[in-house]
N, C-alpha and C. Protein backbone atom coordinates (compact mmCIF):
# COMPACT_ATOMS: atom_id res chain seq x y z
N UNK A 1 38.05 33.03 104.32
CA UNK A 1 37.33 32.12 103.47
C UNK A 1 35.84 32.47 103.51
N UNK A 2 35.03 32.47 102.64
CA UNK A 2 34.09 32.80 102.07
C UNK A 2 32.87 31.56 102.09
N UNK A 3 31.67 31.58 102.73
CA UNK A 3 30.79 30.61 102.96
C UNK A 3 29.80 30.49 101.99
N UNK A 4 29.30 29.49 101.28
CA UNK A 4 28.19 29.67 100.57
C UNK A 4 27.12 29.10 101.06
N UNK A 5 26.15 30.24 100.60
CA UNK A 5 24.68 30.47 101.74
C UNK A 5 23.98 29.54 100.62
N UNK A 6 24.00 29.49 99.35
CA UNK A 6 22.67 28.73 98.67
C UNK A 6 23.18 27.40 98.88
N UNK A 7 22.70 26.36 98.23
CA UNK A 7 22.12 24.98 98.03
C UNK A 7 23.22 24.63 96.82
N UNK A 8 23.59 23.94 96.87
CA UNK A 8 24.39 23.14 95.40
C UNK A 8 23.70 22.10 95.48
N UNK A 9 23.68 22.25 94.20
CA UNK A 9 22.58 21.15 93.75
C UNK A 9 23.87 20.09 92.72
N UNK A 10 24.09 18.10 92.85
CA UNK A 10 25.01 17.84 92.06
C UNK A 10 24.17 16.91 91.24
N UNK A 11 24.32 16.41 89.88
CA UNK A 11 23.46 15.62 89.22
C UNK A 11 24.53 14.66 88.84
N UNK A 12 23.72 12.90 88.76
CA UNK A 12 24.50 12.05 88.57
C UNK A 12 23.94 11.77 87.21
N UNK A 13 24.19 10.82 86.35
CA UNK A 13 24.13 10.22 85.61
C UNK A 13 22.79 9.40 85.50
N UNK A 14 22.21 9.01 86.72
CA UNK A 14 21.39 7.92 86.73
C UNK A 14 19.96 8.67 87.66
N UNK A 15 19.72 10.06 87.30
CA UNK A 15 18.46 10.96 87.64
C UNK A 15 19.12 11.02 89.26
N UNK A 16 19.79 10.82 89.79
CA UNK A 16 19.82 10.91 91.17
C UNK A 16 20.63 12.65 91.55
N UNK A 17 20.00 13.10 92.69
CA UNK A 17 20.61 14.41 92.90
C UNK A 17 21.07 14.19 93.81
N UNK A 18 22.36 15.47 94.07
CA UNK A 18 22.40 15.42 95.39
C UNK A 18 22.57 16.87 95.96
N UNK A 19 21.55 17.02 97.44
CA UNK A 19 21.50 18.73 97.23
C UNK A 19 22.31 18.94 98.82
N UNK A 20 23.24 19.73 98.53
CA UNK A 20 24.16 20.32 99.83
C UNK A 20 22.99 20.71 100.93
N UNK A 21 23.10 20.21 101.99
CA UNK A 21 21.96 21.02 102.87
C UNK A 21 22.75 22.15 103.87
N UNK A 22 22.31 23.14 104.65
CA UNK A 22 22.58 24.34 104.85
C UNK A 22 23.35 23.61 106.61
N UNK A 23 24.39 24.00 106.63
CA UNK A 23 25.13 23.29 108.07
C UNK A 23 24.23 23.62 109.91
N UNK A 24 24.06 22.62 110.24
CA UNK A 24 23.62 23.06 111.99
C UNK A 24 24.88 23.92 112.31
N UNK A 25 24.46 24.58 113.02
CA UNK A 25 25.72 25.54 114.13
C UNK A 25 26.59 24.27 114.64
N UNK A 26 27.58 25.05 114.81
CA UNK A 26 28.89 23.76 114.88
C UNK A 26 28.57 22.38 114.08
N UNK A 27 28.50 22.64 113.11
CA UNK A 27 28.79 21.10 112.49
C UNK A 27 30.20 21.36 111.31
N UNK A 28 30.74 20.21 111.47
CA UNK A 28 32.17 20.04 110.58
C UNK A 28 31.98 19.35 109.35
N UNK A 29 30.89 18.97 109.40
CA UNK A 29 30.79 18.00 108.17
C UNK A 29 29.61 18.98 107.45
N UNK A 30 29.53 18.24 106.03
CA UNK A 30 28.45 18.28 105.08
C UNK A 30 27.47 17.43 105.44
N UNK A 31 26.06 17.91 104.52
CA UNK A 31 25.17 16.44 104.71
C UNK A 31 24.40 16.71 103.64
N UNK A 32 24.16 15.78 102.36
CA UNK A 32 23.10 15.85 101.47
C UNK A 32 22.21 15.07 101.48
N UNK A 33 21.19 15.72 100.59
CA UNK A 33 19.65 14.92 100.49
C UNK A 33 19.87 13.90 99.31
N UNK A 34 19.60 12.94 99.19
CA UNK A 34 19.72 12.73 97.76
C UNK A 34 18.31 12.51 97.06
N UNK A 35 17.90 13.10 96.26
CA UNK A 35 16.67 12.88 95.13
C UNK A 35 16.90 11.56 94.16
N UNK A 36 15.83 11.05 94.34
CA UNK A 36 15.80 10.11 92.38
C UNK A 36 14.56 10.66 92.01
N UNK A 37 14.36 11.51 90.69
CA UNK A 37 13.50 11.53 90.08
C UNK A 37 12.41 12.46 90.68
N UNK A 38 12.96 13.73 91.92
CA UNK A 38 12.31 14.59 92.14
C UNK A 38 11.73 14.12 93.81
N UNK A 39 11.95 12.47 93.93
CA UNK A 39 11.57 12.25 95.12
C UNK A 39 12.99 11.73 95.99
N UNK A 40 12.67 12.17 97.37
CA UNK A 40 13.79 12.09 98.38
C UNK A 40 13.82 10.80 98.23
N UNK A 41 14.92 10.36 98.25
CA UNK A 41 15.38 8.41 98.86
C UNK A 41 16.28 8.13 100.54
N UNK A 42 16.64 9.52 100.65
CA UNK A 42 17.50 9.40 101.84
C UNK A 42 18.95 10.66 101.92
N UNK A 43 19.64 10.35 102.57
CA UNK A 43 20.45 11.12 103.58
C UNK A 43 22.16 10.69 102.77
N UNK A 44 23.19 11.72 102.55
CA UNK A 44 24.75 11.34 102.74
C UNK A 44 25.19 12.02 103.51
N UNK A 45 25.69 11.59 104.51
CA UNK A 45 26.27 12.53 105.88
C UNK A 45 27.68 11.69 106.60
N UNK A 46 28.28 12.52 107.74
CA UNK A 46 29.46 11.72 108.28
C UNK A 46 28.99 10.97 109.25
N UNK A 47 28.92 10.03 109.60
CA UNK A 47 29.39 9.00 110.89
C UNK A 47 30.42 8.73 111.24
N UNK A 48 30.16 9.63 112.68
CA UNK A 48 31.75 9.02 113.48
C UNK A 48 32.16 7.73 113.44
N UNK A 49 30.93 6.43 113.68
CA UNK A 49 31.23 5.15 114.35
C UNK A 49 31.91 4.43 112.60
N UNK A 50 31.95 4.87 111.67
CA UNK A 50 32.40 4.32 110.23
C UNK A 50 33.60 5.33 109.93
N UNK A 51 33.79 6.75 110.46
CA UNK A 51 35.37 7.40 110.03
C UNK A 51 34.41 7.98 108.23
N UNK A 52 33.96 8.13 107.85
CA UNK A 52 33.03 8.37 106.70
C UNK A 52 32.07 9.00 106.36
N UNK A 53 31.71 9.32 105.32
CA UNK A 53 30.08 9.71 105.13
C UNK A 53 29.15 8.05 104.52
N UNK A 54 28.32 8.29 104.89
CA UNK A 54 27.09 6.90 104.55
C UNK A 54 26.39 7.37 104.52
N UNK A 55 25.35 6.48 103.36
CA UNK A 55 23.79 7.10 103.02
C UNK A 55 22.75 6.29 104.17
N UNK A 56 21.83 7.01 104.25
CA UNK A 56 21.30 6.44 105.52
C UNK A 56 19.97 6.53 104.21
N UNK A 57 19.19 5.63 103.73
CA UNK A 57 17.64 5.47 103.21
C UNK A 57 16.32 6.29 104.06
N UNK A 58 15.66 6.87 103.23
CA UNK A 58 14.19 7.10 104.00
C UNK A 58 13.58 6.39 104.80
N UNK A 59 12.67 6.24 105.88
CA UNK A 59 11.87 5.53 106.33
C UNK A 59 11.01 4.82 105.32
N UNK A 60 10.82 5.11 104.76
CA UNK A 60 9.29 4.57 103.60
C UNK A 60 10.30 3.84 102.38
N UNK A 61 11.73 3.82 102.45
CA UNK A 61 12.10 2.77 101.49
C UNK A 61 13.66 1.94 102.48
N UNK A 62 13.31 2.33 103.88
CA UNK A 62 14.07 1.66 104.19
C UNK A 62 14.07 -0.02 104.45
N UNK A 63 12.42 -0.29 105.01
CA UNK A 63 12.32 -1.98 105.18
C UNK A 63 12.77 -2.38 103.46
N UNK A 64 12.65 -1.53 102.26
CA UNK A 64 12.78 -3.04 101.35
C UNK A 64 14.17 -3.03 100.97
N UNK A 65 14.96 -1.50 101.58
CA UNK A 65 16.34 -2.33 101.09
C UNK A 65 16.47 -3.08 102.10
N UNK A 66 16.57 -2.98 103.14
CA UNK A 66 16.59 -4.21 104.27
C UNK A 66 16.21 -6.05 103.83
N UNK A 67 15.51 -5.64 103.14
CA UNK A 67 14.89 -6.95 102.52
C UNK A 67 15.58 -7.36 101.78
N UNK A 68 16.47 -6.45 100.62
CA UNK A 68 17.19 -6.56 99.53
C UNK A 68 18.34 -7.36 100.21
N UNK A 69 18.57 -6.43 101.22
CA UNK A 69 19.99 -7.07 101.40
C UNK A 69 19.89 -8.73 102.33
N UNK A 70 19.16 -8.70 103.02
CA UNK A 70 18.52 -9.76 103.54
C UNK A 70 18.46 -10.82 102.28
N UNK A 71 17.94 -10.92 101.64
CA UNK A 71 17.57 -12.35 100.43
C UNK A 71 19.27 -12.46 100.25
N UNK A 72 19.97 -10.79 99.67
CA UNK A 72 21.64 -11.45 99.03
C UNK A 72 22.13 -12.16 99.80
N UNK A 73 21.70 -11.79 101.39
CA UNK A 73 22.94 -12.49 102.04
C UNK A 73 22.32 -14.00 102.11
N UNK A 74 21.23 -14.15 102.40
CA UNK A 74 20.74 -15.70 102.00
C UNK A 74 21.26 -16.38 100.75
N UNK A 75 21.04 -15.75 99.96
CA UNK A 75 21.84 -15.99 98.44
C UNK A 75 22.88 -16.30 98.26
N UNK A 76 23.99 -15.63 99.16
CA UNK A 76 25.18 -15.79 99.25
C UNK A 76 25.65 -16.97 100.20
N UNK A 77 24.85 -17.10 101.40
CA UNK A 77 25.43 -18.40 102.33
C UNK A 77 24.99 -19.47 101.78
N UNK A 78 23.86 -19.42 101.57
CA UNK A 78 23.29 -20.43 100.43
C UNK A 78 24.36 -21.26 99.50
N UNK A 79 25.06 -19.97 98.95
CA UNK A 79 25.91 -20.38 97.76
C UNK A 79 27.32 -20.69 98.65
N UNK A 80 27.95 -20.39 99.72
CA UNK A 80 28.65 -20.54 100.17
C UNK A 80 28.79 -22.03 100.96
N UNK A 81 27.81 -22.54 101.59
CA UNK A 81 27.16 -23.43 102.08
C UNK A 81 27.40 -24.56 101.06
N UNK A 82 27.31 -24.47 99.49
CA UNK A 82 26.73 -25.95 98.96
C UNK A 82 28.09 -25.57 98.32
N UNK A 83 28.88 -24.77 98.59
CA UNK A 83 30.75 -24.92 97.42
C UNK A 83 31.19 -25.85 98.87
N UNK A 84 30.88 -25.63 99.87
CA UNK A 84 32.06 -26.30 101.10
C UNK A 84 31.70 -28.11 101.04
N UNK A 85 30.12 -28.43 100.49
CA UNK A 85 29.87 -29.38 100.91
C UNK A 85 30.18 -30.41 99.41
C-alpha cells in the first residue's frame, strides 16, 4: 500500500476546509485542521476516551463556544424546569 506524502485538502459547503495533516511516527489515526474562510477554527482528530474523532476549537475561539453552550444549557433547564412545574 502506497502512502500519500501531500496534504488533501476537503471543502464543505459552508467555506469550511478540512486539511489532512502529515501523521506523527506511530500514529493510527488521521488528524485535520479545519479552516473557515482561510482562518484556522480548530482540530478533527481521534480520542481514545470518546472511541471517535472530535473537533477540539482553537484557543482564541474556544471561551465563546464555551459560552454558547453554557447559555443553551441554561436555556434548556430553564425550559425544562417551568414544563415540570
Amino acid at each position: 500500500m502506497k502512502y500519500i506524502d501531500t496534504y488533501q485538502v476537503f471543502e464543505s459547503k459552508s467555506n469550511l476546509s478540512f486539511t489532512k495533516q502529515p501523521r506523527k511516527k506511530d500514529a493510527k489515526t488521521d488528524v485535520y485542521n479545519v479552516s473557515k474562510s482561510g482562518t484556522l477554527i480548530g482540530q478533527v482528530k481521534w480520542s481514545s476516551r470518546f472511541r471517535g474523532y472530535l473537533f477540539t476549537p482553537t484557543a482564541d475561539c474556544e471561551s465563546e463556544i464555551k459560552d454558547f453552550v453554557k447559555d443553551i444549557m441554561s436555556e434548556y433547564r430553564a425550559a425544562k424546569k417551568k414544563s415540570k412545574d
